[in-house]
C-alpha atoms as a PDB file:
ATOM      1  CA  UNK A   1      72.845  27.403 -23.997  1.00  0.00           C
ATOM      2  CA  UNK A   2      74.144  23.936 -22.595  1.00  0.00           C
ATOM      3  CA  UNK A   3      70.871  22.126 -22.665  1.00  0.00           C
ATOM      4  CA  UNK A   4      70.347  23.778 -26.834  1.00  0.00           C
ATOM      5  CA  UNK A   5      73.720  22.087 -27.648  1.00  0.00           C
ATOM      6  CA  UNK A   6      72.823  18.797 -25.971  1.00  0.00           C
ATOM      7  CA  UNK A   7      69.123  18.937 -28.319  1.00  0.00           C
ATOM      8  CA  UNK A   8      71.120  19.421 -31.231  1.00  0.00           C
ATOM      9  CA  UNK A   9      74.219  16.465 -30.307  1.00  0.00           C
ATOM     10  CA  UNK A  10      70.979  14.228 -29.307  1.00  0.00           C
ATOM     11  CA  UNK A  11      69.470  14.999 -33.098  1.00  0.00           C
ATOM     12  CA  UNK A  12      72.798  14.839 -34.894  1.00  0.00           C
ATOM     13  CA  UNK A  13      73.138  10.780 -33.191  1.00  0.00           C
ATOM     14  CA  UNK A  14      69.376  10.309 -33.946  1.00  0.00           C
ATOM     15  CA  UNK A  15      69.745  11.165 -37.316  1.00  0.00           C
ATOM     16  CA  UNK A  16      73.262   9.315 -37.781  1.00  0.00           C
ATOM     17  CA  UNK A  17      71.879   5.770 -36.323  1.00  0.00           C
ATOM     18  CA  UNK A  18      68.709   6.347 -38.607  1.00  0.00           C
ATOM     19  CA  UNK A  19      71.102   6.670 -42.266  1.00  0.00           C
ATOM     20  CA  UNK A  20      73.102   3.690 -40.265  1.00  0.00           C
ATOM     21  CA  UNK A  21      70.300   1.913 -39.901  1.00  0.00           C
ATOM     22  CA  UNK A  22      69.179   2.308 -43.229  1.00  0.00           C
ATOM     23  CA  UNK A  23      71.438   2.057 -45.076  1.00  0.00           C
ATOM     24  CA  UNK A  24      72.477  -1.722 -43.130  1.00  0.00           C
ATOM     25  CA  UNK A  25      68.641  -2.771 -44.261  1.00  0.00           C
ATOM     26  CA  UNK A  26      69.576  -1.632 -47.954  1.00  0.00           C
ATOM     27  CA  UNK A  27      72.482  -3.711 -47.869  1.00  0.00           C
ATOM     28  CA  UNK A  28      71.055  -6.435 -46.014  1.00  0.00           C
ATOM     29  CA  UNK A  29      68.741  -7.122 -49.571  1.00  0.00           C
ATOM     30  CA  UNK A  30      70.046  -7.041 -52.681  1.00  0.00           C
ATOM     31  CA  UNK A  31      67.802  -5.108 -55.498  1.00  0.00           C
ATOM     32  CA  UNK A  32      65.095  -6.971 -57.440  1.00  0.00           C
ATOM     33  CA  UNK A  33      67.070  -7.597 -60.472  1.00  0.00           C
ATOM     34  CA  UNK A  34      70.296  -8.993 -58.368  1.00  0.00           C
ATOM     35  CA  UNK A  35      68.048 -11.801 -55.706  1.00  0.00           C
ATOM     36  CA  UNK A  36      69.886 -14.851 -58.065  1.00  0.00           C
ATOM     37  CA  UNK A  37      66.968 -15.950 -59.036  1.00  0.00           C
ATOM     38  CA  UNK A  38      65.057 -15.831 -55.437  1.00  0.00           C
ATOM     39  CA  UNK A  39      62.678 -12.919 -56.828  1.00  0.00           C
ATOM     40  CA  UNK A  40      58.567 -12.656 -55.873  1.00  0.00           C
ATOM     41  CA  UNK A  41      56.996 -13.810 -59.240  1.00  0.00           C
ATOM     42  CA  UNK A  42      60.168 -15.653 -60.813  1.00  0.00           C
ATOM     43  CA  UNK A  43      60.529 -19.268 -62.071  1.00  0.00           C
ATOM     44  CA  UNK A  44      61.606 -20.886 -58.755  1.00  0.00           C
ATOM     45  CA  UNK A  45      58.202 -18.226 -56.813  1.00  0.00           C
ATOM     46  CA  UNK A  46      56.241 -19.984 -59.222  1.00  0.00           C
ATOM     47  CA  UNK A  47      56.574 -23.506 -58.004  1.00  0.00           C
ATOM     48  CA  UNK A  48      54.652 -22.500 -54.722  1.00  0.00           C
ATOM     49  CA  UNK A  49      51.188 -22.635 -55.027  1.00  0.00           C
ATOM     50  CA  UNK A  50      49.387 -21.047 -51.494  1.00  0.00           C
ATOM     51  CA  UNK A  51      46.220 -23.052 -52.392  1.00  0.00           C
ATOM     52  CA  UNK A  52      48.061 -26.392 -51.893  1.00  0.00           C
ATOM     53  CA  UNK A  53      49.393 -25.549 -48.518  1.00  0.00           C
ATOM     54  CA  UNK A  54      50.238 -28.780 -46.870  1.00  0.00           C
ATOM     55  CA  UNK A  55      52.400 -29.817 -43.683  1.00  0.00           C
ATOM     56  CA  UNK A  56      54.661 -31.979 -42.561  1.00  0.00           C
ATOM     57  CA  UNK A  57      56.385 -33.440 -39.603  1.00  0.00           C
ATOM     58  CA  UNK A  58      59.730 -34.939 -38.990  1.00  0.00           C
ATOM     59  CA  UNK A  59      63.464 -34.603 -37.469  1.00  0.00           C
ATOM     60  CA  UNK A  60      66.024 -32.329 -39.055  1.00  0.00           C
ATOM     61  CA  UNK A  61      69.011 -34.635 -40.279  1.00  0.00           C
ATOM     62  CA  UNK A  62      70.829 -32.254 -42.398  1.00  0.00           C
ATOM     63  CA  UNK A  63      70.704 -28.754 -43.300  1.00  0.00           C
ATOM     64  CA  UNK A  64      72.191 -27.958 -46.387  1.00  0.00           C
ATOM     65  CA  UNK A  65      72.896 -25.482 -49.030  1.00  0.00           C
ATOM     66  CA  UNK A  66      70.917 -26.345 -52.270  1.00  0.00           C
ATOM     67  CA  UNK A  67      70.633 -24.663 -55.668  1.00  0.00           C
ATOM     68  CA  UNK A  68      67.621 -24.978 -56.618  1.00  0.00           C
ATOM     69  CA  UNK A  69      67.048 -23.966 -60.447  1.00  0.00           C
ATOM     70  CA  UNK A  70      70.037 -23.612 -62.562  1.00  0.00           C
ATOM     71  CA  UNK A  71      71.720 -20.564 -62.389  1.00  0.00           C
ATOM     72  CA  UNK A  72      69.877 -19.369 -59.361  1.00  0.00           C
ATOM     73  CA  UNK A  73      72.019 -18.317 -56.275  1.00  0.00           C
ATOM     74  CA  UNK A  74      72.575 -20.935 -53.606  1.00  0.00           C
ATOM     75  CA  UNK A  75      69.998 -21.225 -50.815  1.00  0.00           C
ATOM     76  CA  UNK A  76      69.373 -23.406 -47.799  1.00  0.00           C
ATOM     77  CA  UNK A  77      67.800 -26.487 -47.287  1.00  0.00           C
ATOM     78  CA  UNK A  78      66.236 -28.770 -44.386  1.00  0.00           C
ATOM     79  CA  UNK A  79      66.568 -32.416 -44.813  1.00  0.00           C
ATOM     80  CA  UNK A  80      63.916 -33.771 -42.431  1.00  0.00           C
ATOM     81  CA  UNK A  81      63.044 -37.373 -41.758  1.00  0.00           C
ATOM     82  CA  UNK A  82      59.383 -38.760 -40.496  1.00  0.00           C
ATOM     83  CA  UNK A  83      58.757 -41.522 -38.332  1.00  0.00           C
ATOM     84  CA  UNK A  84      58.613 -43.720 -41.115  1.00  0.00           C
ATOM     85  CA  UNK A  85      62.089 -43.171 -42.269  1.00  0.00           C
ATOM     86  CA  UNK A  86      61.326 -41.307 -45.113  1.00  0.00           C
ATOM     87  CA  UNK A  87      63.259 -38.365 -46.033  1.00  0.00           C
ATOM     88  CA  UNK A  88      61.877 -34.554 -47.635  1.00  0.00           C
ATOM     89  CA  UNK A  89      63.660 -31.896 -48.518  1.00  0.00           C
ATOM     90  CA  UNK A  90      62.358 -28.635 -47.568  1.00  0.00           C
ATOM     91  CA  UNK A  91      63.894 -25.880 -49.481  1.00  0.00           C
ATOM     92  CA  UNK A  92      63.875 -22.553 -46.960  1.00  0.00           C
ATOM     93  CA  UNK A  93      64.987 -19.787 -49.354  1.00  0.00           C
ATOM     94  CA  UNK A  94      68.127 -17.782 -50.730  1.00  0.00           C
ATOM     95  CA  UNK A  95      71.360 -18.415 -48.635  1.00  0.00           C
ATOM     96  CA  UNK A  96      72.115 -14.611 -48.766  1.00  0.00           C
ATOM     97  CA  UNK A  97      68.845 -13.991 -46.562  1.00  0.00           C
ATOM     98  CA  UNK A  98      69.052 -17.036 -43.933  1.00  0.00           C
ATOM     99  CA  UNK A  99      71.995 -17.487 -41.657  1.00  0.00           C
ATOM    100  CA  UNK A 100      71.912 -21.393 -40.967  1.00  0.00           C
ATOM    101  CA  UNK A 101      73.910 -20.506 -37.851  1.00  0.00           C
ATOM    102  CA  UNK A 102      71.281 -18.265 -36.354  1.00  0.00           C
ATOM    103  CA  UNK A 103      68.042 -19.162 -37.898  1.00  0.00           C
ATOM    104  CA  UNK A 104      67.395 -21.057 -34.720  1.00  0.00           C
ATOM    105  CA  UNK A 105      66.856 -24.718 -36.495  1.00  0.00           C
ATOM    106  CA  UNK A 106      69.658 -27.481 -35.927  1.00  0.00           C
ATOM    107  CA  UNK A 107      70.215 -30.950 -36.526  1.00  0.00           C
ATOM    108  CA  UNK A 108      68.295 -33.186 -34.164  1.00  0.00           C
ATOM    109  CA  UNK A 109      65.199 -30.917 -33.813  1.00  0.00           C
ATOM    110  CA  UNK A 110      61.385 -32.016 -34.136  1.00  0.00           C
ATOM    111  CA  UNK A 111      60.520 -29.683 -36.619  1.00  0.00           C
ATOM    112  CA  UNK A 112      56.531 -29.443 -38.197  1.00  0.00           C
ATOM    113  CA  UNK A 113      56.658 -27.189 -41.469  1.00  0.00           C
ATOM    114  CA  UNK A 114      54.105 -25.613 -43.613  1.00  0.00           C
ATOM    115  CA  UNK A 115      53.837 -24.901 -47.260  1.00  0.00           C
ATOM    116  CA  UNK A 116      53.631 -26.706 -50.166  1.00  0.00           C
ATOM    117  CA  UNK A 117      54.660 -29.673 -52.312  1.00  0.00           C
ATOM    118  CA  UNK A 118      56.764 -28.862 -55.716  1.00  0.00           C
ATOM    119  CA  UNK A 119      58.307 -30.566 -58.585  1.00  0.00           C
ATOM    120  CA  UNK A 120      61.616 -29.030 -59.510  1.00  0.00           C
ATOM    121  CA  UNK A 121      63.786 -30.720 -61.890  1.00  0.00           C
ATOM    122  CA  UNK A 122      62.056 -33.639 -61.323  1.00  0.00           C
ATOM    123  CA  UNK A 123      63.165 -33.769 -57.643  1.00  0.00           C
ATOM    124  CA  UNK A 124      59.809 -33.047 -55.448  1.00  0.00           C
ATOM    125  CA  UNK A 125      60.719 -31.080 -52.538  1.00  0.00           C
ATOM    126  CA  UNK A 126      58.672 -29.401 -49.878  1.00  0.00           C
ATOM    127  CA  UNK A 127      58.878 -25.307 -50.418  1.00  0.00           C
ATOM    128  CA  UNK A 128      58.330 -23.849 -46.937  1.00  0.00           C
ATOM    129  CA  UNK A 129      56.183 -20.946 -45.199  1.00  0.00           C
ATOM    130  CA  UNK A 130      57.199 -21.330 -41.791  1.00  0.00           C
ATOM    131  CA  UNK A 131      58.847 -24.404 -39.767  1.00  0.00           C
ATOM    132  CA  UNK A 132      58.051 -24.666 -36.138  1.00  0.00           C
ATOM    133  CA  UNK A 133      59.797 -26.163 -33.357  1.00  0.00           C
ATOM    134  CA  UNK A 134      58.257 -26.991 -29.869  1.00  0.00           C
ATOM    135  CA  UNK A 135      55.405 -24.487 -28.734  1.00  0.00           C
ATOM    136  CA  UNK A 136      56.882 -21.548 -28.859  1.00  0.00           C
ATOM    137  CA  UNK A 137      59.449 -21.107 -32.070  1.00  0.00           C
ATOM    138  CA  UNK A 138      58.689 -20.325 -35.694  1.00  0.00           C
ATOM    139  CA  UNK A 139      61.060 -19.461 -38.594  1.00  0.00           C
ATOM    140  CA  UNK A 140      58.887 -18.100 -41.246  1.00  0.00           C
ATOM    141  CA  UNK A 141      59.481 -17.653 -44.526  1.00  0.00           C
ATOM    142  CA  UNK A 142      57.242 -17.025 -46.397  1.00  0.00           C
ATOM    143  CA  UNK A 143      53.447 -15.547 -45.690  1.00  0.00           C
ATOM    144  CA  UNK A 144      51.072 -18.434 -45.275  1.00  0.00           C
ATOM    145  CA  UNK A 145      48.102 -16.836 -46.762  1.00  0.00           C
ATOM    146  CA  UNK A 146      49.883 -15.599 -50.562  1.00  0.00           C
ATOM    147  CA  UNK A 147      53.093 -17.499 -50.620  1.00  0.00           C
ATOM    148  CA  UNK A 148      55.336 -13.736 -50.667  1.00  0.00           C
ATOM    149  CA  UNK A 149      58.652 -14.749 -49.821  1.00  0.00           C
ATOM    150  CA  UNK A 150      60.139 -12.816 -46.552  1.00  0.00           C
ATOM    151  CA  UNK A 151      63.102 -11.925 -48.546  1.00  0.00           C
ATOM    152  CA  UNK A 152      61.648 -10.287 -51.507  1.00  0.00           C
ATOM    153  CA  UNK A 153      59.720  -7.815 -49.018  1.00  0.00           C
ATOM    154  CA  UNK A 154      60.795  -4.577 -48.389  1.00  0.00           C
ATOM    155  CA  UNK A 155      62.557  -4.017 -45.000  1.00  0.00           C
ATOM    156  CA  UNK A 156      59.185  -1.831 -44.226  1.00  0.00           C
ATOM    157  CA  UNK A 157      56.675  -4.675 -44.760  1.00  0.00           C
ATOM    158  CA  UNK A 158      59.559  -7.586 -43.194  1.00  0.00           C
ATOM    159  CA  UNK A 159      59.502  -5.258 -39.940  1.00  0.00           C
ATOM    160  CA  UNK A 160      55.934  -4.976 -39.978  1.00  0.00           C
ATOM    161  CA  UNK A 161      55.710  -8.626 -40.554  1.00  0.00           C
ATOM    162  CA  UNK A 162      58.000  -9.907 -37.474  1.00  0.00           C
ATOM    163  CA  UNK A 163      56.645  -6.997 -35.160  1.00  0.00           C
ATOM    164  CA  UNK A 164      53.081  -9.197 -35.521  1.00  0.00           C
ATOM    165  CA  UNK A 165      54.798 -12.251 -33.788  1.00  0.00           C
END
């Protein structure tokens, strides 16, 4: 009788910290119509073009928030400078799906990205994939081989996608 009643408390938390869990991931993304602009397929998707993958290398100077297409929610931004001096800014994504406090980049770091070049409001900037620092650290953002942005995935296919890391 004991050991029935502790099955059924296990399967009551079980099924609790699943709907908790779920219902944190729902939260976590907002709906397609409500991404500000960040959506697979929109006007800002369509600047990055998977065929023209590129890369670059340089040191982070500034990370900052950047908006960029009118009326699209604010997102974040690397500002990285090469050896040269020159300076590119690497748009990331929407601001409401990367912390810059815990995405792992700072100022200072050696930083190599990958994705591709864009001209947005006649300001080229470098729209990422992934940025890697040192041998062992990636922040992706994107996957390399279409260009689908991490954030407009559903928490299914973004689990699936960091469990391959």
């Amino acid at each position: 009788m004991a050991v029935e009643k502790l099955h059924i408390l296990i399967c009551l938390l079980l099924v609790s910290c699943m709907i908790f869990a779920s219902a944190t991931l729902s939260l976590a993304q907002p709906a397609a119509g409500q991404m500000g602009g960040w959506e697979k397929g929109g006007a800002y998707d369509r600047f990055y073009n998977p065929q023209e993958l590129d890369k670059i290398k340089g040191t982070v100077v500034k990370i900052q928030e950047v908006t960029p297409v009118e009326g699209m929610s604010p997102g974040v931004a690397l500002m990285i400078e090469d050896k040269e001096g020159s300076r590119t800014l690497v748009h990331l994504g929407p601001r409401w799906f990367i912390d810059p406090k815990t995405m792992g980049i700072q100022v200072g770091d050696k930083v190599a990205v990958r994705g591709c070049w864009a001209d947005i409001n006649g300001q080229e900037v470098f729209m990422a994939s992934k940025v890697k620092k040192g041998d062992h650290f990636e922040f992706k953002v994107r996957l390399t081989k279409d260009g689908t942005p991490f954030w407009a995935m559903s928490p299914e296919e973004l689990a699936k996608e960091r469990a391959g890391d």
